[in-house]
C-alpha atoms as a PDB file:
ATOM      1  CA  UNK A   1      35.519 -89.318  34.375  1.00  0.00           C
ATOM      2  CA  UNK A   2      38.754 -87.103  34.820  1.00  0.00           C
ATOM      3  CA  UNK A   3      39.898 -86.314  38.083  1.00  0.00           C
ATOM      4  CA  UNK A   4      38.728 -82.395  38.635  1.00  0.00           C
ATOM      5  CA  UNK A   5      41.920 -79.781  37.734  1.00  0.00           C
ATOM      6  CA  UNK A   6      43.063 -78.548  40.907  1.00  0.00           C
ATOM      7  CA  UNK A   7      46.131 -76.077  41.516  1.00  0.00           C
ATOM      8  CA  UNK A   8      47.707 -74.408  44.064  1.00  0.00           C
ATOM      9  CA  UNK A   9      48.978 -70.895  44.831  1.00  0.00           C
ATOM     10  CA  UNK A  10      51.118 -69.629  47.512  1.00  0.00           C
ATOM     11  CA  UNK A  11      50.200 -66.475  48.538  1.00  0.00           C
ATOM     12  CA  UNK A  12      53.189 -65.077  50.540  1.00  0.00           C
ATOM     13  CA  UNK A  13      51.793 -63.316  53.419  1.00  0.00           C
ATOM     14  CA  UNK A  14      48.497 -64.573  53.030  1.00  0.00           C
ATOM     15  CA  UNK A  15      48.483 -68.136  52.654  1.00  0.00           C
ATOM     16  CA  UNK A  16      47.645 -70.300  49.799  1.00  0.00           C
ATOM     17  CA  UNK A  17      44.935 -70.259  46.835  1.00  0.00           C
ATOM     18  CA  UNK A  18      43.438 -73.822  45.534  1.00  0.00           C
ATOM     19  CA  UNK A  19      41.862 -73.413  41.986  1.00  0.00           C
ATOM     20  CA  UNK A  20      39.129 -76.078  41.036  1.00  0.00           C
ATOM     21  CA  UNK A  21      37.634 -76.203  37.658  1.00  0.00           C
ATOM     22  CA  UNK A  22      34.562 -78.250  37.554  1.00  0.00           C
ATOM     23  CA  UNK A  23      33.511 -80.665  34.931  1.00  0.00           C
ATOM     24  CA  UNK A  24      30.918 -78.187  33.997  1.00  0.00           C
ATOM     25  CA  UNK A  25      33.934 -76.113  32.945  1.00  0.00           C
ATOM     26  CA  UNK A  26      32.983 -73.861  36.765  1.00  0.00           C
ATOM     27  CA  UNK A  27      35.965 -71.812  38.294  1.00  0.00           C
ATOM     28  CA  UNK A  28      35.572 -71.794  41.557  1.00  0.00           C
ATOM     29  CA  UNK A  29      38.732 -70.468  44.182  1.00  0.00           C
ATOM     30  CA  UNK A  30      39.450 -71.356  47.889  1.00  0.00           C
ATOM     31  CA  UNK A  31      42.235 -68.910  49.814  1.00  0.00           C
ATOM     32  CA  UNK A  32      43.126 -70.533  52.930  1.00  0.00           C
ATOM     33  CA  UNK A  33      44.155 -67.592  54.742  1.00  0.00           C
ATOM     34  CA  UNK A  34      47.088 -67.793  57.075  1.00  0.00           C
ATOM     35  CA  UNK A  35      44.792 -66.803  60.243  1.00  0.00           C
ATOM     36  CA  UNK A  36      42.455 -69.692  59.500  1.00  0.00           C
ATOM     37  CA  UNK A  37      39.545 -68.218  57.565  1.00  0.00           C
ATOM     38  CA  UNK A  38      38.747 -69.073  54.185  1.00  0.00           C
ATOM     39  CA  UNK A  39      37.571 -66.830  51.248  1.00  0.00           C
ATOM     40  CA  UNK A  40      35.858 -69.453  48.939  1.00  0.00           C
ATOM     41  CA  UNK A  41      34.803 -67.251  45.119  1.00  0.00           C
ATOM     42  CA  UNK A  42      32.821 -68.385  42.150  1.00  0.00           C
ATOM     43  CA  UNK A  43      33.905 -66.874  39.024  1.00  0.00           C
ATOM     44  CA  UNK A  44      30.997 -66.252  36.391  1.00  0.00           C
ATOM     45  CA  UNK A  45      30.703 -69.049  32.877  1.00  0.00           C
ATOM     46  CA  UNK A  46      31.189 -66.744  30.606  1.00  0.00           C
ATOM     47  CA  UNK A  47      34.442 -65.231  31.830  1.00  0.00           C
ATOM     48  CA  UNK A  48      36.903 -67.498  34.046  1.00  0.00           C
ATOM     49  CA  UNK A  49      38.962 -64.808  35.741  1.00  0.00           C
ATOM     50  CA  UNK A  50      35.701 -62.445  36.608  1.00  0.00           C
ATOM     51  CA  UNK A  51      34.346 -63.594  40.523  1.00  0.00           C
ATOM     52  CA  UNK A  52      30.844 -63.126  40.434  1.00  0.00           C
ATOM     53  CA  UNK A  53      30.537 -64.268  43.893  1.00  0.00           C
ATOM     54  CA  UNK A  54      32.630 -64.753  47.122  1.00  0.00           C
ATOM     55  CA  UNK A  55      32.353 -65.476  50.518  1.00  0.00           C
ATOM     56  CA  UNK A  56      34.430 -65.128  53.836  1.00  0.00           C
ATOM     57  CA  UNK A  57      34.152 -67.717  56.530  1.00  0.00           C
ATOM     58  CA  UNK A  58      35.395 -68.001  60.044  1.00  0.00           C
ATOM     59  CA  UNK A  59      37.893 -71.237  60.653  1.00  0.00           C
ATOM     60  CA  UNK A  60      34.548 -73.122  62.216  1.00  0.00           C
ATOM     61  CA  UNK A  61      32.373 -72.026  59.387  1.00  0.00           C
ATOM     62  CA  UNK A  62      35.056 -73.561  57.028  1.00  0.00           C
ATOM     63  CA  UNK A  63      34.931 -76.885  58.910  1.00  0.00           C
ATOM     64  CA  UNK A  64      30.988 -76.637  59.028  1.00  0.00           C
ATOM     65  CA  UNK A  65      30.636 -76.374  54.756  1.00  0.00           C
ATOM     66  CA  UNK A  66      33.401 -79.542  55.054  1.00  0.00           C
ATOM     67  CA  UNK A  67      31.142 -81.652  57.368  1.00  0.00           C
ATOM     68  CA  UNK A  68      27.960 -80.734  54.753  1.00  0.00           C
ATOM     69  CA  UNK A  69      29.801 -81.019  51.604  1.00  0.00           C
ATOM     70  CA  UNK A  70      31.259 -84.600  52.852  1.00  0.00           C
ATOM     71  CA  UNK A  71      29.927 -85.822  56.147  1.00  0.00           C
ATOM     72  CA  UNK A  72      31.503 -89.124  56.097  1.00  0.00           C
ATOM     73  CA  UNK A  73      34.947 -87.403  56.353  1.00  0.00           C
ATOM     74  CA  UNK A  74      36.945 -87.288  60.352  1.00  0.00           C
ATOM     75  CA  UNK A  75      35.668 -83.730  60.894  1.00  0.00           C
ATOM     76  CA  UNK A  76      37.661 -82.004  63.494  1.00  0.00           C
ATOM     77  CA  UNK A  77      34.298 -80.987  65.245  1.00  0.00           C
ATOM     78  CA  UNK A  78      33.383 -84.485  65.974  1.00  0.00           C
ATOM     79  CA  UNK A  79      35.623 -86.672  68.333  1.00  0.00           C
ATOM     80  CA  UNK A  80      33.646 -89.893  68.631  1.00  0.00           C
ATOM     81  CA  UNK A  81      30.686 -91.850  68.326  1.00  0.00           C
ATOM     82  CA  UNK A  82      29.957 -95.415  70.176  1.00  0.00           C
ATOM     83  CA  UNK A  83      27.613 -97.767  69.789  1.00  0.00           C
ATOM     84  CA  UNK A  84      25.496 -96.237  72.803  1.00  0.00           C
ATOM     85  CA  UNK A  85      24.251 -93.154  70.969  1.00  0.00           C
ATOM     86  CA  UNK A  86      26.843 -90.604  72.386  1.00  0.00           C
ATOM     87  CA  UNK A  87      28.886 -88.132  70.276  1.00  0.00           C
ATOM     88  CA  UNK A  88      31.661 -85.915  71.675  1.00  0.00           C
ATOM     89  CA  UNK A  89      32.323 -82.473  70.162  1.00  0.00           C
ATOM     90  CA  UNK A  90      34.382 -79.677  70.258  1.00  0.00           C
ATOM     91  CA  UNK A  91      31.730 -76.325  70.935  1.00  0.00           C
ATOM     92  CA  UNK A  92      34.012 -72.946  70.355  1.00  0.00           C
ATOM     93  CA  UNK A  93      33.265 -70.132  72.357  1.00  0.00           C
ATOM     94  CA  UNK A  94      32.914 -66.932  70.489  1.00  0.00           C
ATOM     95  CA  UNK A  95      34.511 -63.471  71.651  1.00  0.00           C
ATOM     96  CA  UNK A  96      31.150 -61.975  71.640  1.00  0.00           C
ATOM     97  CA  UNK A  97      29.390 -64.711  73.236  1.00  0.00           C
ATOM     98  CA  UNK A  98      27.131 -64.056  76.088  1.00  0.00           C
ATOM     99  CA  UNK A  99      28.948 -66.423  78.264  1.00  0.00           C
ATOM    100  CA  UNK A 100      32.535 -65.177  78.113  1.00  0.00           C
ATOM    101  CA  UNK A 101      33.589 -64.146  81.517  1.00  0.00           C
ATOM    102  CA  UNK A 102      31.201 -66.071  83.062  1.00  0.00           C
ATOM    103  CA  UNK A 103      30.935 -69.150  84.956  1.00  0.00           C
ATOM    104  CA  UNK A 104      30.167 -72.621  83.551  1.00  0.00           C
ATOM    105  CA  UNK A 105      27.580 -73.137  85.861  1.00  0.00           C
ATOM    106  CA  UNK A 106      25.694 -70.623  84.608  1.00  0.00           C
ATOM    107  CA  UNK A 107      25.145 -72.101  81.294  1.00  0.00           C
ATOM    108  CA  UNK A 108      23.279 -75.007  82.829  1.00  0.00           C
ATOM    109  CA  UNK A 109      24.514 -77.348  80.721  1.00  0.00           C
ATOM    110  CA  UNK A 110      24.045 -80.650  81.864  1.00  0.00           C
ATOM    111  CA  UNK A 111      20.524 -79.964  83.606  1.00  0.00           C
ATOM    112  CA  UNK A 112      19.249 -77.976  80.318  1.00  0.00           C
ATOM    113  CA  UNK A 113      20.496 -80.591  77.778  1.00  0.00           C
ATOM    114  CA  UNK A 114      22.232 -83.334  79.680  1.00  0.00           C
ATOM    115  CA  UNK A 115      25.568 -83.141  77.863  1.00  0.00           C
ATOM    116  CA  UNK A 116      28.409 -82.586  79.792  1.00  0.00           C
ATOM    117  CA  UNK A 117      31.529 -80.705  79.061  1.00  0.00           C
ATOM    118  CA  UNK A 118      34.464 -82.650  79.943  1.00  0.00           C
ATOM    119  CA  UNK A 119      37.290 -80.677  79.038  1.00  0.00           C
ATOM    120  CA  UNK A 120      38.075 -76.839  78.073  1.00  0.00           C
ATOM    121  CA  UNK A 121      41.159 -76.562  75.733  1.00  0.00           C
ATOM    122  CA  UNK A 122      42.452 -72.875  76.085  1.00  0.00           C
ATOM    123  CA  UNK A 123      45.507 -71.722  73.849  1.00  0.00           C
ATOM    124  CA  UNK A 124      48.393 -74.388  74.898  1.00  0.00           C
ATOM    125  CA  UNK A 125      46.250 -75.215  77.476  1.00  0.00           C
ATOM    126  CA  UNK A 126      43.596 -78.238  78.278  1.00  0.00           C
ATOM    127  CA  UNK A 127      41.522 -77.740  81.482  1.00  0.00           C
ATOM    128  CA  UNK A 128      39.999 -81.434  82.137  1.00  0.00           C
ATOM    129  CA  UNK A 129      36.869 -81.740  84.162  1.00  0.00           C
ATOM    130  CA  UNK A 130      35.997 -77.619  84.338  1.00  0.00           C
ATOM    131  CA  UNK A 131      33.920 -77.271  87.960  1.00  0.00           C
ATOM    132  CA  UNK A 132      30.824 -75.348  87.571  1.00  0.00           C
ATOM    133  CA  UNK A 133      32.719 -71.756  88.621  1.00  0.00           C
ATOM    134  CA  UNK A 134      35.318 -72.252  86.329  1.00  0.00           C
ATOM    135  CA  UNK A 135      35.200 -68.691  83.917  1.00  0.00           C
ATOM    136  CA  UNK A 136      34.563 -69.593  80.381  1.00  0.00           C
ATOM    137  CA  UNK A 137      36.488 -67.315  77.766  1.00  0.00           C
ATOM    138  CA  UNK A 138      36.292 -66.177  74.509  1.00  0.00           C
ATOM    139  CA  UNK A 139      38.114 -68.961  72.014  1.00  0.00           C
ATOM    140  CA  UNK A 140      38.032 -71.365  74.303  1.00  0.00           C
ATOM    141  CA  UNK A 141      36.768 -74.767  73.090  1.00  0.00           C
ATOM    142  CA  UNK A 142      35.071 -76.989  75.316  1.00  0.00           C
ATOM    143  CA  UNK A 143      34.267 -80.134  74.738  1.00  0.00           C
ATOM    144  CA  UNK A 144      31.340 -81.476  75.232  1.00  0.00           C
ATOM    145  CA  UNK A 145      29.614 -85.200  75.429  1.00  0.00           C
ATOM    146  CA  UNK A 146      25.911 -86.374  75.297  1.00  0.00           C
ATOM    147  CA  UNK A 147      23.233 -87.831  72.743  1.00  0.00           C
ATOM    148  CA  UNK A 148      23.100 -85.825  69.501  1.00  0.00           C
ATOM    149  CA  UNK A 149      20.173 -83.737  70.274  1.00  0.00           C
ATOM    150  CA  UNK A 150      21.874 -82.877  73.837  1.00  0.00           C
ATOM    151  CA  UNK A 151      25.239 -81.555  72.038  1.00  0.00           C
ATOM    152  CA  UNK A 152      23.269 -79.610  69.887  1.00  0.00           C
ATOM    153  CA  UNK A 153      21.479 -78.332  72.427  1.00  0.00           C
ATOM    154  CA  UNK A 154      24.487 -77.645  73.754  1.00  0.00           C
ATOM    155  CA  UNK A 155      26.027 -75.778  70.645  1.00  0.00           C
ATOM    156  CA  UNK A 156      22.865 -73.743  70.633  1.00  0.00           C
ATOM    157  CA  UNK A 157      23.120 -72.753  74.160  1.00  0.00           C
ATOM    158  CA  UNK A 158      26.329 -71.503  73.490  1.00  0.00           C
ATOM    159  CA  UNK A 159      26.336 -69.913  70.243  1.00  0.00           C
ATOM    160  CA  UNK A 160      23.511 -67.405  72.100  1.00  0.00           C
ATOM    161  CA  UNK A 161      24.879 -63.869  71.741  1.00  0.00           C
END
């Protein structure tokens, strides 16, 4: 089997366009925007350059379809797994989540899911060990480290609006 057509597009001032035509003959178009969202369209059979369909997704939603379309890949989410059942991840919090401006200890973390966030990187910045006042922010990712059901716990905890 061929290896599938792909080309690329700059887009000055926008970023850059990947084309993929599918063995099936499908058109489908990724623009990588230069803020980190994606705009992923499928163009219809019958007519290459008509998009029947497109989608825009956040930076994290990109990395999300990546870790379901090909899980075995180093996803940027996940940091590591051992032997002992524990996973470390990187948990974004949102703008308009319910926990920006407040305090860590108020998400009950560890007693609610036993993970345990270990480090907050904000901008330039990583905050190791956060103490239970320390005020979350919006965009700040924390990383966080328990069994897989306690980091998604976790991510569901703080994805609340």
């Amino acid at each position: 089997m061929p290896a599938p057509r792909l080309r690329t597009t700059p887009l000055p001032g926008i970023g850059v366009q990947y084309d993929l035509v599918t063995r099936e003959q499908r058109h489908l178009s990724v623009v990588a925007h230069r803020d980190g969202t994606r705009t992923v369209g499928l163009y219809q059979a019958d007519d290459p350059d008509s998009c029947s369909h497109s989608i825009h997704l956040t930076g994290a939603e990109a990395g999300s379809l990546i870790d379901a379309l090909k899980p075995t890949h180093h996803s940027a989410s996940l940091l590591y797994t051992t032997g002992l059942g524990l996973v470390a991840e990187r948990i974004e919090v949102s703008a308009t989540s319910r926990w920006n401006g407040r305090l860590l200890g108020d998400t009950r973390m560890r007693t609610e899911t036993g993970a345990s966030i270990v480090a907050v990187l904000r901008r330039a910045e990583a905050i190791p060990s956060p103490a239970p006042e320390f005020r979350l922010a919006g965009g700040d990712t924390l990383i966080v480290i328990g069994t897989r059901e306690g980091v998604d716990a976790a991510a569901a905890i703080l994805g609340r609006e």
